[in-house]
PDB file of N, CA and C in Angstrom:
ATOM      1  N   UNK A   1     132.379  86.443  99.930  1.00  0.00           N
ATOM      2  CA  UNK A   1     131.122  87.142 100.053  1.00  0.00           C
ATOM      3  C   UNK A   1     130.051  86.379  99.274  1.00  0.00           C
ATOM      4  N   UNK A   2     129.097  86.491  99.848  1.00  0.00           N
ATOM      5  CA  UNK A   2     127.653  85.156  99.122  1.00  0.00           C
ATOM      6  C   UNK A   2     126.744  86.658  98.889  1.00  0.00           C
ATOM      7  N   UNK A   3     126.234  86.751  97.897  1.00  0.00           N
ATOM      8  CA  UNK A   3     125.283  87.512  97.494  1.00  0.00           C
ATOM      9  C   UNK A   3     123.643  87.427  97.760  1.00  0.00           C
ATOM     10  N   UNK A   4     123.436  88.245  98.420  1.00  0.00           N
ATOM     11  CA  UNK A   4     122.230  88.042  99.372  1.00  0.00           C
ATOM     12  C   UNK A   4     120.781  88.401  98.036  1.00  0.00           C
ATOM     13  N   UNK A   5     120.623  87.398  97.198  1.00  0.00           N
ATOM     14  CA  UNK A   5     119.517  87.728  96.153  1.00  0.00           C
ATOM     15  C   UNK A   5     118.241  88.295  96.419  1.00  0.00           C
ATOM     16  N   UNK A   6     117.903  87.788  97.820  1.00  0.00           N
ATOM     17  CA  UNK A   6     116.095  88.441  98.062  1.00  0.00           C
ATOM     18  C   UNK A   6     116.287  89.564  98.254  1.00  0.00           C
ATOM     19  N   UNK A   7     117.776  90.102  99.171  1.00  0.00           N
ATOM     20  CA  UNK A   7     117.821  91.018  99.501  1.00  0.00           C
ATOM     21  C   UNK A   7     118.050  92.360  97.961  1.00  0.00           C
ATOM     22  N   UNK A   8     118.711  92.471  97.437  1.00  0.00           N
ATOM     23  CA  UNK A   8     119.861  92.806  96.370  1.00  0.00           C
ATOM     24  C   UNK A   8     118.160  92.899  95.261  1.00  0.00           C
ATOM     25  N   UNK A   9     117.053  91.859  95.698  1.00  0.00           N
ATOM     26  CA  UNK A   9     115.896  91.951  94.304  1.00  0.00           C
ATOM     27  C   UNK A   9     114.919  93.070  94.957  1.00  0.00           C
ATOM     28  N   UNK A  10     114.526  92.901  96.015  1.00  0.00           N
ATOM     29  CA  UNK A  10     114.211  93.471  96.890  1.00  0.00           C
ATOM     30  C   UNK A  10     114.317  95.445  97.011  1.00  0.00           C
ATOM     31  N   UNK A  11     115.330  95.634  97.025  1.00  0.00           N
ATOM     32  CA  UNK A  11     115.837  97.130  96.982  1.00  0.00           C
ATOM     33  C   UNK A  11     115.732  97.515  95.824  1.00  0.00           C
ATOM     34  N   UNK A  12     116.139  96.560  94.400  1.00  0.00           N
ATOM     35  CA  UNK A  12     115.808  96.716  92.962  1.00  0.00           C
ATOM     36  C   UNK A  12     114.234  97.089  92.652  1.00  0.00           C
ATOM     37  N   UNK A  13     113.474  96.256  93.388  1.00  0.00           N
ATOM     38  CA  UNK A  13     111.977  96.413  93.319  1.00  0.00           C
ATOM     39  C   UNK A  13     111.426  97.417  93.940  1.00  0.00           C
ATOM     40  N   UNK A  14     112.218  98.009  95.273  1.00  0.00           N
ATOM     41  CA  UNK A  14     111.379  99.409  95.770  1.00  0.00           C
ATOM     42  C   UNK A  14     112.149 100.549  94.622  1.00  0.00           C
ATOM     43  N   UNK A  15     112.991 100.292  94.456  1.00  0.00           N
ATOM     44  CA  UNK A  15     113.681 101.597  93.203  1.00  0.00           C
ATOM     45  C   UNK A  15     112.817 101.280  92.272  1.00  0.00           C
ATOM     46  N   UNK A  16     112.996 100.653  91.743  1.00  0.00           N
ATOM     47  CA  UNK A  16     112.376 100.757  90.609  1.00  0.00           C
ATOM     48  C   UNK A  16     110.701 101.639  90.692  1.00  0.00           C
ATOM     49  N   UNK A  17     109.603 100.624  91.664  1.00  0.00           N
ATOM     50  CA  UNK A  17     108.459 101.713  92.128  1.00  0.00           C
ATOM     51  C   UNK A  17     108.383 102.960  92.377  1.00  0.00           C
ATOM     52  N   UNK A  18     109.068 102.728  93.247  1.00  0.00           N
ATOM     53  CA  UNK A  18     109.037 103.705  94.412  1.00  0.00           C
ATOM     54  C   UNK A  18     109.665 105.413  93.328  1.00  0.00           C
ATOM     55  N   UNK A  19     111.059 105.175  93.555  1.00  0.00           N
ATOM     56  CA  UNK A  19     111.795 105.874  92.997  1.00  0.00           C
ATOM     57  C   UNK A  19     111.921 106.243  91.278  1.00  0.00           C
ATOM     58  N   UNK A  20     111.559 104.820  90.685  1.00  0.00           N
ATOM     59  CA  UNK A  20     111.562 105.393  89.153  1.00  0.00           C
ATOM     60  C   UNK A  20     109.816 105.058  88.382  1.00  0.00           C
ATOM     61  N   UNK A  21     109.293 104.928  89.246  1.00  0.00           N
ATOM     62  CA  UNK A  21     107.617 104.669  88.819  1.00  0.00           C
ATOM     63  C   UNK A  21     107.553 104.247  87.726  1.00  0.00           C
ATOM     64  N   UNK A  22     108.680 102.972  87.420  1.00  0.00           N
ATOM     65  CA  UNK A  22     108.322 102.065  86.268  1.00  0.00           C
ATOM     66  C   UNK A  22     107.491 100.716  86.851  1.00  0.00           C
ATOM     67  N   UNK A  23     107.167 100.085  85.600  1.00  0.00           N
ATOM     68  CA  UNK A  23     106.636  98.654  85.691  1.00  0.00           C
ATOM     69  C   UNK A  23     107.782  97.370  85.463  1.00  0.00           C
ATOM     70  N   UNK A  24     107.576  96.352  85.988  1.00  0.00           N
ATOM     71  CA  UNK A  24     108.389  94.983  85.710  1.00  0.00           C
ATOM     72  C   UNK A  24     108.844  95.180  83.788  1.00  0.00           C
ATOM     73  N   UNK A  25     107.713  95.254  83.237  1.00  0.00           N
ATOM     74  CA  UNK A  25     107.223  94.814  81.882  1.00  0.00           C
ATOM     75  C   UNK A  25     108.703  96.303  81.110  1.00  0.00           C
ATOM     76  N   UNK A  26     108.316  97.282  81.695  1.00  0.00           N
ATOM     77  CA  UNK A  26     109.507  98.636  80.866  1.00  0.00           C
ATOM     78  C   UNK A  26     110.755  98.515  80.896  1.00  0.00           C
ATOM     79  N   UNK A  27     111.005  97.668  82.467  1.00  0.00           N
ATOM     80  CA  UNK A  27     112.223  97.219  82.700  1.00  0.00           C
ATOM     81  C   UNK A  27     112.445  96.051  81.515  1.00  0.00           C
ATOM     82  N   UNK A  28     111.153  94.830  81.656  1.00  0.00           N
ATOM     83  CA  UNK A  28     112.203  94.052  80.194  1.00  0.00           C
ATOM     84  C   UNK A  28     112.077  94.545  78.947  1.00  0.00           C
ATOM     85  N   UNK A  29     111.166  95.323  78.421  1.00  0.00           N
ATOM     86  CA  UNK A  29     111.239  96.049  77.241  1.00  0.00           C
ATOM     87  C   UNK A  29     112.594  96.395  77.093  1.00  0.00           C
ATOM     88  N   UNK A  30     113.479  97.316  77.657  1.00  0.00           N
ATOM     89  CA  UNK A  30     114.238  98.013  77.953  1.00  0.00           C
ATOM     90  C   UNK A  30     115.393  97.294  77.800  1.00  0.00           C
ATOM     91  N   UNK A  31     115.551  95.851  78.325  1.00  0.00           N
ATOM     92  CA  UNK A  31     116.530  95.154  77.845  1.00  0.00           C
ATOM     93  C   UNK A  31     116.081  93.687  76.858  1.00  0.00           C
ATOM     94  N   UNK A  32     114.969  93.549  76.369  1.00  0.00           N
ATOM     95  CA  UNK A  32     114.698  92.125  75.702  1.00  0.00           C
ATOM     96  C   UNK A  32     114.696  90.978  76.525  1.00  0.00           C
ATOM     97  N   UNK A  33     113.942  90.859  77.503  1.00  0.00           N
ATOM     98  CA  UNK A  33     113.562  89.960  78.240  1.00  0.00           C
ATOM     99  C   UNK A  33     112.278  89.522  78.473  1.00  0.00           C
ATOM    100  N   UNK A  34     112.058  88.920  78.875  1.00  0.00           N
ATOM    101  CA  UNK A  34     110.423  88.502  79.172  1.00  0.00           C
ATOM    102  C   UNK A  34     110.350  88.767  80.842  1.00  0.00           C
ATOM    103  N   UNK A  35     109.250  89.512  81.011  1.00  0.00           N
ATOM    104  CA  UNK A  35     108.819  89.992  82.023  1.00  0.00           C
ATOM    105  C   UNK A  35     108.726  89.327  83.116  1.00  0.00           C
ATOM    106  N   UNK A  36     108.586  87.845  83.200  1.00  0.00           N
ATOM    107  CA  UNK A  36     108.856  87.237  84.282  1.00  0.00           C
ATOM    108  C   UNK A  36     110.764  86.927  84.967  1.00  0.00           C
ATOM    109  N   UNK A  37     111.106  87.105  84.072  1.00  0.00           N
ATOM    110  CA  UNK A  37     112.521  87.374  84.456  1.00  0.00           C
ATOM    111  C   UNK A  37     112.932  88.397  85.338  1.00  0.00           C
ATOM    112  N   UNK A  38     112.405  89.567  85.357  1.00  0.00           N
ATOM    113  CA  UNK A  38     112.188  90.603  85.944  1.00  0.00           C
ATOM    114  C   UNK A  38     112.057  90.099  87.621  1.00  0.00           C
ATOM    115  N   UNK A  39     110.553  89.949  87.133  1.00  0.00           N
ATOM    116  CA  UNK A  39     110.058  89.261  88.581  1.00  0.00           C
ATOM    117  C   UNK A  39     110.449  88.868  89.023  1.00  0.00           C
ATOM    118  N   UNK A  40     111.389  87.211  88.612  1.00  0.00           N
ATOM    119  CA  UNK A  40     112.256  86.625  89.342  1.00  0.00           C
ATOM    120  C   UNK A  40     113.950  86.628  89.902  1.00  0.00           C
ATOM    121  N   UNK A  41     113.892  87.958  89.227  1.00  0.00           N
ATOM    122  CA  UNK A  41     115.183  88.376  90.039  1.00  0.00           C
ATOM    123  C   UNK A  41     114.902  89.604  91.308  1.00  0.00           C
ATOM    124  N   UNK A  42     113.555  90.325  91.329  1.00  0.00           N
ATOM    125  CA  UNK A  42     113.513  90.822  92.202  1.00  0.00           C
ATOM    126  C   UNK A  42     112.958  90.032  93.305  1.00  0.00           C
ATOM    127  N   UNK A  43     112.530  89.124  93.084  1.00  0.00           N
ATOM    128  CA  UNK A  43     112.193  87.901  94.441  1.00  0.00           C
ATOM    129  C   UNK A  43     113.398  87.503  94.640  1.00  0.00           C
ATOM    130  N   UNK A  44     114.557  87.558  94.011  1.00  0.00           N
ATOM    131  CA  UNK A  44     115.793  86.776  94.622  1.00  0.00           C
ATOM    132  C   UNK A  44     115.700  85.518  93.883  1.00  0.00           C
ATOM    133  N   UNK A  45     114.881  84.641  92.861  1.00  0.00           N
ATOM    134  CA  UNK A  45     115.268  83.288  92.871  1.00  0.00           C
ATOM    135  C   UNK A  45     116.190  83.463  91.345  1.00  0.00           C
ATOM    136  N   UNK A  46     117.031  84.396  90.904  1.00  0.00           N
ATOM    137  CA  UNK A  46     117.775  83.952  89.996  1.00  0.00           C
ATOM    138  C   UNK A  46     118.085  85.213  89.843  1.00  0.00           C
ATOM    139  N   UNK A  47     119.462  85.259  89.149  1.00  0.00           N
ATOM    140  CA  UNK A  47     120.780  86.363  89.301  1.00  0.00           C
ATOM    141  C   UNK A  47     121.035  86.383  87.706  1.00  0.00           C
ATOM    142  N   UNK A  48     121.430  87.934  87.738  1.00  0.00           N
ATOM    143  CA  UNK A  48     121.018  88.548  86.087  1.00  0.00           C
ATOM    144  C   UNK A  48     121.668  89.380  86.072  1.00  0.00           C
ATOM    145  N   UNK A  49     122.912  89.610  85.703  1.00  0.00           N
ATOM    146  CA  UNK A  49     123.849  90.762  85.621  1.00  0.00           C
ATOM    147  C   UNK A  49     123.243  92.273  84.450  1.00  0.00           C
ATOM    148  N   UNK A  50     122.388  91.373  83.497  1.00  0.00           N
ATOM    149  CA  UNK A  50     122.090  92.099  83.124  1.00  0.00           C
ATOM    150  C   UNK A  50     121.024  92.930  83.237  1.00  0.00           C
ATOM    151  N   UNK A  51     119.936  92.244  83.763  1.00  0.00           N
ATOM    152  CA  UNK A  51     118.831  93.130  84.490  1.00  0.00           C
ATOM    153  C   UNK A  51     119.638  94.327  85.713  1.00  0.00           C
ATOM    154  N   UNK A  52     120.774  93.434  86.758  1.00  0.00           N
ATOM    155  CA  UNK A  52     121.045  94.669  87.567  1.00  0.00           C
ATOM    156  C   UNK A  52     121.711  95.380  86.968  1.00  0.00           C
ATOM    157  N   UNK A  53     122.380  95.542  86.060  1.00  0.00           N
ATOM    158  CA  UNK A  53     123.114  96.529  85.218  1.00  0.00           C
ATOM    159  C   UNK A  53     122.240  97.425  84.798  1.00  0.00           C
ATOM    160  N   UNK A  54     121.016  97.300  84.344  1.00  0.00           N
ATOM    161  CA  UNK A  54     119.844  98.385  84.125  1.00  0.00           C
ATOM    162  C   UNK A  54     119.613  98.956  85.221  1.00  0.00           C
ATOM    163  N   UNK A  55     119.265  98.643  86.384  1.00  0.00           N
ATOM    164  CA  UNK A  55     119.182  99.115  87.743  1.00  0.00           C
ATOM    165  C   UNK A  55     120.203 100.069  87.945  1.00  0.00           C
ATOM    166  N   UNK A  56     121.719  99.711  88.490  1.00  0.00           N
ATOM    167  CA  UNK A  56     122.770 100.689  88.364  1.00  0.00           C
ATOM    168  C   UNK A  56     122.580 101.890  87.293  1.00  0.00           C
ATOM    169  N   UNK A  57     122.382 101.446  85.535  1.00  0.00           N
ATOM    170  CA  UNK A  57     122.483 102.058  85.025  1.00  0.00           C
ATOM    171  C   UNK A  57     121.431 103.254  85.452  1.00  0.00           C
ATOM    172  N   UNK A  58     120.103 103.030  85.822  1.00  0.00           N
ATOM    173  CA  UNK A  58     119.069 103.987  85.731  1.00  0.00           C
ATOM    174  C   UNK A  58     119.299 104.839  87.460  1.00  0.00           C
ATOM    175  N   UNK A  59     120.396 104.770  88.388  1.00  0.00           N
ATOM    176  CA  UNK A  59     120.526 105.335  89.519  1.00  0.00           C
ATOM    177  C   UNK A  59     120.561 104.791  90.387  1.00  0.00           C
ATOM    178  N   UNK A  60     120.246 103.230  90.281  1.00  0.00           N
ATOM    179  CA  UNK A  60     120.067 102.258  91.468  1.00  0.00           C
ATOM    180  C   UNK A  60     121.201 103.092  92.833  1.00  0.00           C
ATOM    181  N   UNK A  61     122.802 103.221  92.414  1.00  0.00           N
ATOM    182  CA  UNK A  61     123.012 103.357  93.459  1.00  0.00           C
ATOM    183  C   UNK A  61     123.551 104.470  93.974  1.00  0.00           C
ATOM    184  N   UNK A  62     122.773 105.838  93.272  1.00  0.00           N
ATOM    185  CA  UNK A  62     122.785 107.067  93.735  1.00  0.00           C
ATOM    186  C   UNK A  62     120.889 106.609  94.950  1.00  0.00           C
ATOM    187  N   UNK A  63     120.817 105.796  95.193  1.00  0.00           N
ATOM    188  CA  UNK A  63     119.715 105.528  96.398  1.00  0.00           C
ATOM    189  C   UNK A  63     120.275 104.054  97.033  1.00  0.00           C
ATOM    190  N   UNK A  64     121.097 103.005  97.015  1.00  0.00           N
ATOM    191  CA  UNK A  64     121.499 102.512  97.964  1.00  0.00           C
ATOM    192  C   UNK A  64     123.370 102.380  97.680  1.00  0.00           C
ATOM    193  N   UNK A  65     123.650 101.888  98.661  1.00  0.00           N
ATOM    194  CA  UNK A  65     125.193 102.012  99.048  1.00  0.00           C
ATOM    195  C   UNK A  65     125.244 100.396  98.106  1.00  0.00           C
ATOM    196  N   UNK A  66     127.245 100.376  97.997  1.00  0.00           N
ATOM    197  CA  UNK A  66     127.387  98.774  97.494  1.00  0.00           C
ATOM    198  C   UNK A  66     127.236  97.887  98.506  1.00  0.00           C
ATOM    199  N   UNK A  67     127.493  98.555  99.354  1.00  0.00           N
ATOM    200  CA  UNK A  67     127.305  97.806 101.040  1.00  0.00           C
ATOM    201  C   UNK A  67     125.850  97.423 101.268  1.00  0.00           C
ATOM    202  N   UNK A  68     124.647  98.542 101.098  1.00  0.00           N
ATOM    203  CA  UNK A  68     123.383  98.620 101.789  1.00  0.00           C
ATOM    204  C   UNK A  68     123.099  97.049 100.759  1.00  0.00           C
ATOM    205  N   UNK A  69     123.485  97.308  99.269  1.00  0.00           N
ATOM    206  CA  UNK A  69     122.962  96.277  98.728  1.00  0.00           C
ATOM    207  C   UNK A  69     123.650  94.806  98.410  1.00  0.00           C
ATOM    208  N   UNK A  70     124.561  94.941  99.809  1.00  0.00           N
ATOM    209  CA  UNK A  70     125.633  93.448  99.966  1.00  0.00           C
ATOM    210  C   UNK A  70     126.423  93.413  98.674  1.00  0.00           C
ATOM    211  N   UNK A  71     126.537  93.958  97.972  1.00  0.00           N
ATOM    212  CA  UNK A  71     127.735  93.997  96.345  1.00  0.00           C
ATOM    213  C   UNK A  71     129.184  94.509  97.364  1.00  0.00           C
ATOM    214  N   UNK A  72     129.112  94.739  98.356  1.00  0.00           N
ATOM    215  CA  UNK A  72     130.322  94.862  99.018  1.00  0.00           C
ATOM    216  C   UNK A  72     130.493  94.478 100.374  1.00  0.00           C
ATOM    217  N   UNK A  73     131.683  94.208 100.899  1.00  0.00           N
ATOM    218  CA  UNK A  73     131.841  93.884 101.970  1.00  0.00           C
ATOM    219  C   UNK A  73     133.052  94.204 102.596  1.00  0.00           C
ATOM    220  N   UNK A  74     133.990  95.099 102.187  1.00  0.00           N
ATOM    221  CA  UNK A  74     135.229  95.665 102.692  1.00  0.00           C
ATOM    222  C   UNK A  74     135.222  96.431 103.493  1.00  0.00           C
TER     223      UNK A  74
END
């Protein structure tokens, strides 16, 4: 299985808006990152277990499937 990043940053970025009406910037507060890190994992150009672990942690996937967000394929 190849992990589909634009996609997988993508769904992270409407949750996060959409659904938890935070900013890029609360998300790295939240874990000690610099805010463009953020950014660039919800564009897909770089993979961050620990940024999506905040995601999961905050409900990410009580709103998409492991499937919807390619983390599965069985």
């Amino acid at each position: 299985m190849v992990l589909n990043t634009k996609s997988v940053g993508a769904k992270c970025a409407y949750f996060r808006k959409k659904i938890l009406g935070k900013t890029q910037q609360q998300v790295a507060n939240d874990v000690f990152i610099d805010r463009s890190r953020v950014s660039n994992f919800e564009k897909g150009t770089n993979t961050s277990y620990i940024i999506l672990s905040w995601y999961i942690t905050h409900g990410l996937l009580d709103t998409f499937s492991l499937r919807e967000l390619g983390l599965y394929d069985g």
